[in-house]
N, C-alpha and C. Protein backbone atom coordinates (compact mmCIF):
# COMPACT_ATOMS: atom_id res chain seq x y z
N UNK A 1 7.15 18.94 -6.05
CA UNK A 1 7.21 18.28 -7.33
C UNK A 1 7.68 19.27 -8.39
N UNK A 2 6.83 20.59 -8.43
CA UNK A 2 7.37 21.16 -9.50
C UNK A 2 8.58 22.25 -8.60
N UNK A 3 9.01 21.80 -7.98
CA UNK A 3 10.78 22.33 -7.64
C UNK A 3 11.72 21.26 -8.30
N UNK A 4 11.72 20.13 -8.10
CA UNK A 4 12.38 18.96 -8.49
C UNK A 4 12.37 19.65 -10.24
N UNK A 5 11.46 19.65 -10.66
CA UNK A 5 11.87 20.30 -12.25
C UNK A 5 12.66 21.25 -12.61
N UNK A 6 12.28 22.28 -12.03
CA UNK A 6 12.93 23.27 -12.32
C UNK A 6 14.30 22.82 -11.54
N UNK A 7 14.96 23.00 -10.58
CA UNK A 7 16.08 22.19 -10.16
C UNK A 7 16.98 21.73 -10.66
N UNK A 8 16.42 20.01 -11.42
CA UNK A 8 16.93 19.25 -12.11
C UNK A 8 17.06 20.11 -13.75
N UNK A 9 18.12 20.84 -14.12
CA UNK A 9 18.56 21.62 -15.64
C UNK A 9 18.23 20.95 -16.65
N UNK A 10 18.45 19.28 -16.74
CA UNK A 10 18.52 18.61 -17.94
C UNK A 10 17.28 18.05 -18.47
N UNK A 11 17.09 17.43 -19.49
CA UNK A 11 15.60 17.57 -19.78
C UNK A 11 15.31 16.04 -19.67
N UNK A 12 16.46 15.09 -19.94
CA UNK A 12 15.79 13.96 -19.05
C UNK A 12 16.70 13.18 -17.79
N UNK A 13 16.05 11.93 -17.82
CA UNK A 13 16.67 11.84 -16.16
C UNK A 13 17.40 10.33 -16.26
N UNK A 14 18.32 9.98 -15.69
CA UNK A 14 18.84 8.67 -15.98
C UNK A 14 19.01 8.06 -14.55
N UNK A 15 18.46 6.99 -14.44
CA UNK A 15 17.82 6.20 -13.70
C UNK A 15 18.96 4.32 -13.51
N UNK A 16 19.54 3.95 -12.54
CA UNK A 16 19.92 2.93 -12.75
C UNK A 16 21.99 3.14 -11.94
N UNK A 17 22.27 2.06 -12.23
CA UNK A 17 23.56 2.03 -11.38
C UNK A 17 24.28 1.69 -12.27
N UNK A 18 26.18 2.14 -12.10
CA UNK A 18 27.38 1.84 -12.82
C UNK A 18 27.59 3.09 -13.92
N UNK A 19 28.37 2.75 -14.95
CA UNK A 19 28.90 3.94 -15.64
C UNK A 19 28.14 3.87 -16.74
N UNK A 20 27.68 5.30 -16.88
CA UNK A 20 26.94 5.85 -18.40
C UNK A 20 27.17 4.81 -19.23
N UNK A 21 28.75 5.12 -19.82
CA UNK A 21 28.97 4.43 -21.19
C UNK A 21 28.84 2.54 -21.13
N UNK A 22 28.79 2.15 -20.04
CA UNK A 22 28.11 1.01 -20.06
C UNK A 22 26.43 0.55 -20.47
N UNK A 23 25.79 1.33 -20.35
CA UNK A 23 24.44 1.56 -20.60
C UNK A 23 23.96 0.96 -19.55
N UNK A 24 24.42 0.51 -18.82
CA UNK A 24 23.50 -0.05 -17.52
C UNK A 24 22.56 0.85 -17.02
N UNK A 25 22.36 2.35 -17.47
CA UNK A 25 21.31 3.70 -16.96
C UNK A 25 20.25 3.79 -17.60
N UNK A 26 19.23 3.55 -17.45
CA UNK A 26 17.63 3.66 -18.37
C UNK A 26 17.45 5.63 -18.37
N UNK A 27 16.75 5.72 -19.23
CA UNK A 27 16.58 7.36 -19.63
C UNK A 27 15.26 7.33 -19.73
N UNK A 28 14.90 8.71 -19.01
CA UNK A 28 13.23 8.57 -19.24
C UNK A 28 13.50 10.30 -19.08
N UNK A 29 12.65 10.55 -19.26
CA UNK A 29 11.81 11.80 -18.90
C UNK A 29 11.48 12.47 -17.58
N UNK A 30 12.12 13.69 -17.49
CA UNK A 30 11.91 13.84 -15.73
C UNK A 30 10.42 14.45 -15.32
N UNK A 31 9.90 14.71 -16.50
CA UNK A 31 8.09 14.74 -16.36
C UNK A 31 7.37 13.50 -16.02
N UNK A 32 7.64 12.24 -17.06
CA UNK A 32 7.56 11.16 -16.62
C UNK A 32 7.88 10.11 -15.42
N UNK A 33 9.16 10.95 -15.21
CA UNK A 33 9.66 10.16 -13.81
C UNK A 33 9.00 10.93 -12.49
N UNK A 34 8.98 12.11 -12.84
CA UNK A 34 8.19 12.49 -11.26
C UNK A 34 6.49 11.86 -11.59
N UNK A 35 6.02 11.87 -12.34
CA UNK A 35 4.52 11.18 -12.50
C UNK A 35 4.71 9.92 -12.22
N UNK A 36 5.33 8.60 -12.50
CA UNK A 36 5.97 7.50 -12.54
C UNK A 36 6.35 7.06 -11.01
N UNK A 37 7.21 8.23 -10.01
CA UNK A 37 7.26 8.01 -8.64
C UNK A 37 5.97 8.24 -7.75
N UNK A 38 5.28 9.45 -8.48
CA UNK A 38 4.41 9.77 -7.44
C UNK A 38 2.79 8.50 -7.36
N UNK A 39 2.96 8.34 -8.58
CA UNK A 39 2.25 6.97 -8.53
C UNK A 39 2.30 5.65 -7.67
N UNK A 40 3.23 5.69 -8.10
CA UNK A 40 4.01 4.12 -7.30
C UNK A 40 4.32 4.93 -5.59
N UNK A 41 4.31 5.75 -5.43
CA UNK A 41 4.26 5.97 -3.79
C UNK A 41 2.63 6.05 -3.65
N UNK A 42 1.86 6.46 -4.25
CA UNK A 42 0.24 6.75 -3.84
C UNK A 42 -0.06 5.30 -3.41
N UNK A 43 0.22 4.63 -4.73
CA UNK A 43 -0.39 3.00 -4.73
C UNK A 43 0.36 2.61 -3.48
N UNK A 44 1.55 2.57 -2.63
CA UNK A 44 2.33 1.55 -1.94
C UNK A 44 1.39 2.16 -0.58
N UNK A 45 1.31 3.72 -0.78
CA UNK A 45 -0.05 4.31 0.40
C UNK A 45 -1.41 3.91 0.71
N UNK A 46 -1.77 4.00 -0.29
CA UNK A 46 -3.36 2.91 -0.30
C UNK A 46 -3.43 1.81 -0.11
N UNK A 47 -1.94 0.81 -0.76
CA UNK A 47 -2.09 -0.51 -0.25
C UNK A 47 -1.50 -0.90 1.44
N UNK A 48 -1.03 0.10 1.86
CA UNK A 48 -0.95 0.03 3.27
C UNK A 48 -1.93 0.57 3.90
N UNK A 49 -2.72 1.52 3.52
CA UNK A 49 -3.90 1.49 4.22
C UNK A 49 -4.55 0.32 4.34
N UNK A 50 -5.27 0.13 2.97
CA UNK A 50 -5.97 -1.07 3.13
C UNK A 50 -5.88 -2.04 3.62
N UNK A 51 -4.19 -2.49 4.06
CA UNK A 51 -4.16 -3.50 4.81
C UNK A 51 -4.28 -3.29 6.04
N UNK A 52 -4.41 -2.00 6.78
CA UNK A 52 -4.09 -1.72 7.88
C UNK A 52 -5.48 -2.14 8.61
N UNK A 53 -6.40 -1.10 7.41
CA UNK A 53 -7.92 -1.59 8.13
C UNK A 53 -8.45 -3.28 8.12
N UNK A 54 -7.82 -3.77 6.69
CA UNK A 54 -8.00 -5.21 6.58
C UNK A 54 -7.75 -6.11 8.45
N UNK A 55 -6.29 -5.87 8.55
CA UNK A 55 -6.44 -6.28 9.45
C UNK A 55 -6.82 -6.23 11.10
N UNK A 56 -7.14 -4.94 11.04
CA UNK A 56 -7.64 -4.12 11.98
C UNK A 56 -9.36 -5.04 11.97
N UNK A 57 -9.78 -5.29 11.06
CA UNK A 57 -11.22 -5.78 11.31
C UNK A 57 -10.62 -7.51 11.73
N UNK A 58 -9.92 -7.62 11.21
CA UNK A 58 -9.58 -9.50 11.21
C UNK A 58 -9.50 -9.46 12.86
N UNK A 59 -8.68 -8.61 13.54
CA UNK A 59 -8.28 -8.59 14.79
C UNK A 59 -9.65 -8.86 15.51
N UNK A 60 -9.82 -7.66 15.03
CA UNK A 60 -11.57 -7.66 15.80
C UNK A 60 -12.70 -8.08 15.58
N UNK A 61 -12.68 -8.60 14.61
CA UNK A 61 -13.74 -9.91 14.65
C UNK A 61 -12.88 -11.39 15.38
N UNK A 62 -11.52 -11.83 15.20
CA UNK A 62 -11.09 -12.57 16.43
C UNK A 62 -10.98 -12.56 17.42
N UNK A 63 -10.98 -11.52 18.33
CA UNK A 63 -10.76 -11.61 19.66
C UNK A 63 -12.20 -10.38 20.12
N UNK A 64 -13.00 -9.74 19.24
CA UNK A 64 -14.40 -8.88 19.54
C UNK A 64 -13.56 -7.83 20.03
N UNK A 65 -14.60 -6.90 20.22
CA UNK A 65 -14.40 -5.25 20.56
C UNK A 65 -13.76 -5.57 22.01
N UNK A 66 -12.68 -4.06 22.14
CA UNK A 66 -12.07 -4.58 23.41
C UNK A 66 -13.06 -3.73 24.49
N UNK A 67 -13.30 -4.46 25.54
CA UNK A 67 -14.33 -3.86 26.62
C UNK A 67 -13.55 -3.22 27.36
N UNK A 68 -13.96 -1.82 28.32
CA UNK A 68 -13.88 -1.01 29.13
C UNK A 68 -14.47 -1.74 30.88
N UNK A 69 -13.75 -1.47 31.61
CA UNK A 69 -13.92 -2.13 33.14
C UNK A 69 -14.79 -0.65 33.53
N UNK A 70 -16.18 -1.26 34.00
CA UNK A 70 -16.95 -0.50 34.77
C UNK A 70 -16.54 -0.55 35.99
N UNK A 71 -17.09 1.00 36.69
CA UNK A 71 -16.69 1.32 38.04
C UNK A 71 -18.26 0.29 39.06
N UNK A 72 -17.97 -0.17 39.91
CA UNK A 72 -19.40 -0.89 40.27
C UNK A 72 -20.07 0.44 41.06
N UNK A 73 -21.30 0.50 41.20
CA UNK A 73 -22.39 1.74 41.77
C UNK A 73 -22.34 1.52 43.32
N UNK A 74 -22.03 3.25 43.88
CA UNK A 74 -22.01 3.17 45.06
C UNK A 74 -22.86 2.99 45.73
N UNK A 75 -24.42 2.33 45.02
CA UNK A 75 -25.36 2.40 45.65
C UNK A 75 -26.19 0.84 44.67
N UNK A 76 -26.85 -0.16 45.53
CA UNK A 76 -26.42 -1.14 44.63
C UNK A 76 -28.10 -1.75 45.10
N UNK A 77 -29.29 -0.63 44.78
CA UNK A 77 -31.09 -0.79 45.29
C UNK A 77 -31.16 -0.79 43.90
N UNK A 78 -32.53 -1.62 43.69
CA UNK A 78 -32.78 -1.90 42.45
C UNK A 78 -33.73 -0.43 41.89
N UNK A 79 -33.84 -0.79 40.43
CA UNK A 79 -34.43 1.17 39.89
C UNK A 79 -35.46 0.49 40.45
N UNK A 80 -36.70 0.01 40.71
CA UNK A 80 -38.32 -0.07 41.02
C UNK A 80 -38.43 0.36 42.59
N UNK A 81 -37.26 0.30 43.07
CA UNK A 81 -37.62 0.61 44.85
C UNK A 81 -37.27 2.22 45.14
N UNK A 82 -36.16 2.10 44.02
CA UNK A 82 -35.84 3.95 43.90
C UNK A 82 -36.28 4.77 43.60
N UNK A 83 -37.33 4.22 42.67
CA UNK A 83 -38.63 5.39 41.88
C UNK A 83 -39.56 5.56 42.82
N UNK A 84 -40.70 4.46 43.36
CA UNK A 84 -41.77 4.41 44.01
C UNK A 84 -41.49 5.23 45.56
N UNK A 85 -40.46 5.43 45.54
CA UNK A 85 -40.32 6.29 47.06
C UNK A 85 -40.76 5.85 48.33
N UNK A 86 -41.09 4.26 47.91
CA UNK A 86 -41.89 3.52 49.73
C UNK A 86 -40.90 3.32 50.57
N UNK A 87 -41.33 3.57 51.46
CA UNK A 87 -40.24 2.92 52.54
C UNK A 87 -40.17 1.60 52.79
N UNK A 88 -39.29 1.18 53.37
CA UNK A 88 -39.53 -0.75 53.22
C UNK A 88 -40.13 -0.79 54.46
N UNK A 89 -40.90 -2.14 54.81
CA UNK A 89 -41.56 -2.33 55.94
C UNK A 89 -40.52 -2.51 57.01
N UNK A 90 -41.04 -2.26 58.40
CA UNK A 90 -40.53 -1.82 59.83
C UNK A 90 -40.28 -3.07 60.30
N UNK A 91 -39.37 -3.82 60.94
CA UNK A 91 -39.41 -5.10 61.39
C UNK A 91 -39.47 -5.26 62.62
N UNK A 92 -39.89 -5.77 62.85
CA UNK A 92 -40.31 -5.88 64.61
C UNK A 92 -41.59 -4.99 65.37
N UNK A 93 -42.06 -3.94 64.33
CA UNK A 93 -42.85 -2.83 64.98
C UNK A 93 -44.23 -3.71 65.00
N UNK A 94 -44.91 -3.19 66.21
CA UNK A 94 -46.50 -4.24 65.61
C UNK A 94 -47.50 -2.83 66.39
């Protein structure tokens, strides 16, 4: 920003299309005009954020959080038989 000043020699800045002596060129201030751009780019930044997350929640409250595919367990005994350490009963033994 402050290269663009020093840079630019003249003390203001003319802004707009076609020939000078037509006046079709608006004149402002090149203090003003770099404050003036950097604004209007902040705001066009924030308002694309905001929409980004805006719709980032819309998504996901329509279609819910996206789920992850579990691997199934290579071992498929319930936790109460795995803790107690019993053995299961013998079939056929008398």
């Amino acid at each position: 920003m402050i290269y663009f000043i020093y840079l630019y020699k003249r003390p203001d800045f003319y802004q707009g299309q076609g020939d000078i002596d037509s006046h079709t060129y608006t004149k402002i201030n090149k203090k003003n005009y770099i404050f003036f751009m950097l604004f209007e780019s902040i705001a066009m930044i924030l308002f694309f954020a905001y929409f980004m997350c805006a719709t980032s929640a819309y998504c996901e409250a329509c279609h819910g959080p996206e789920e992850e595919e579990e691997e199934p367990a290579a071992e498929d005994k319930p936790a109460s038989a795995a803790k107690s350490g019993s053995k299961p009963p013998a079939s056929g033994a008398a």
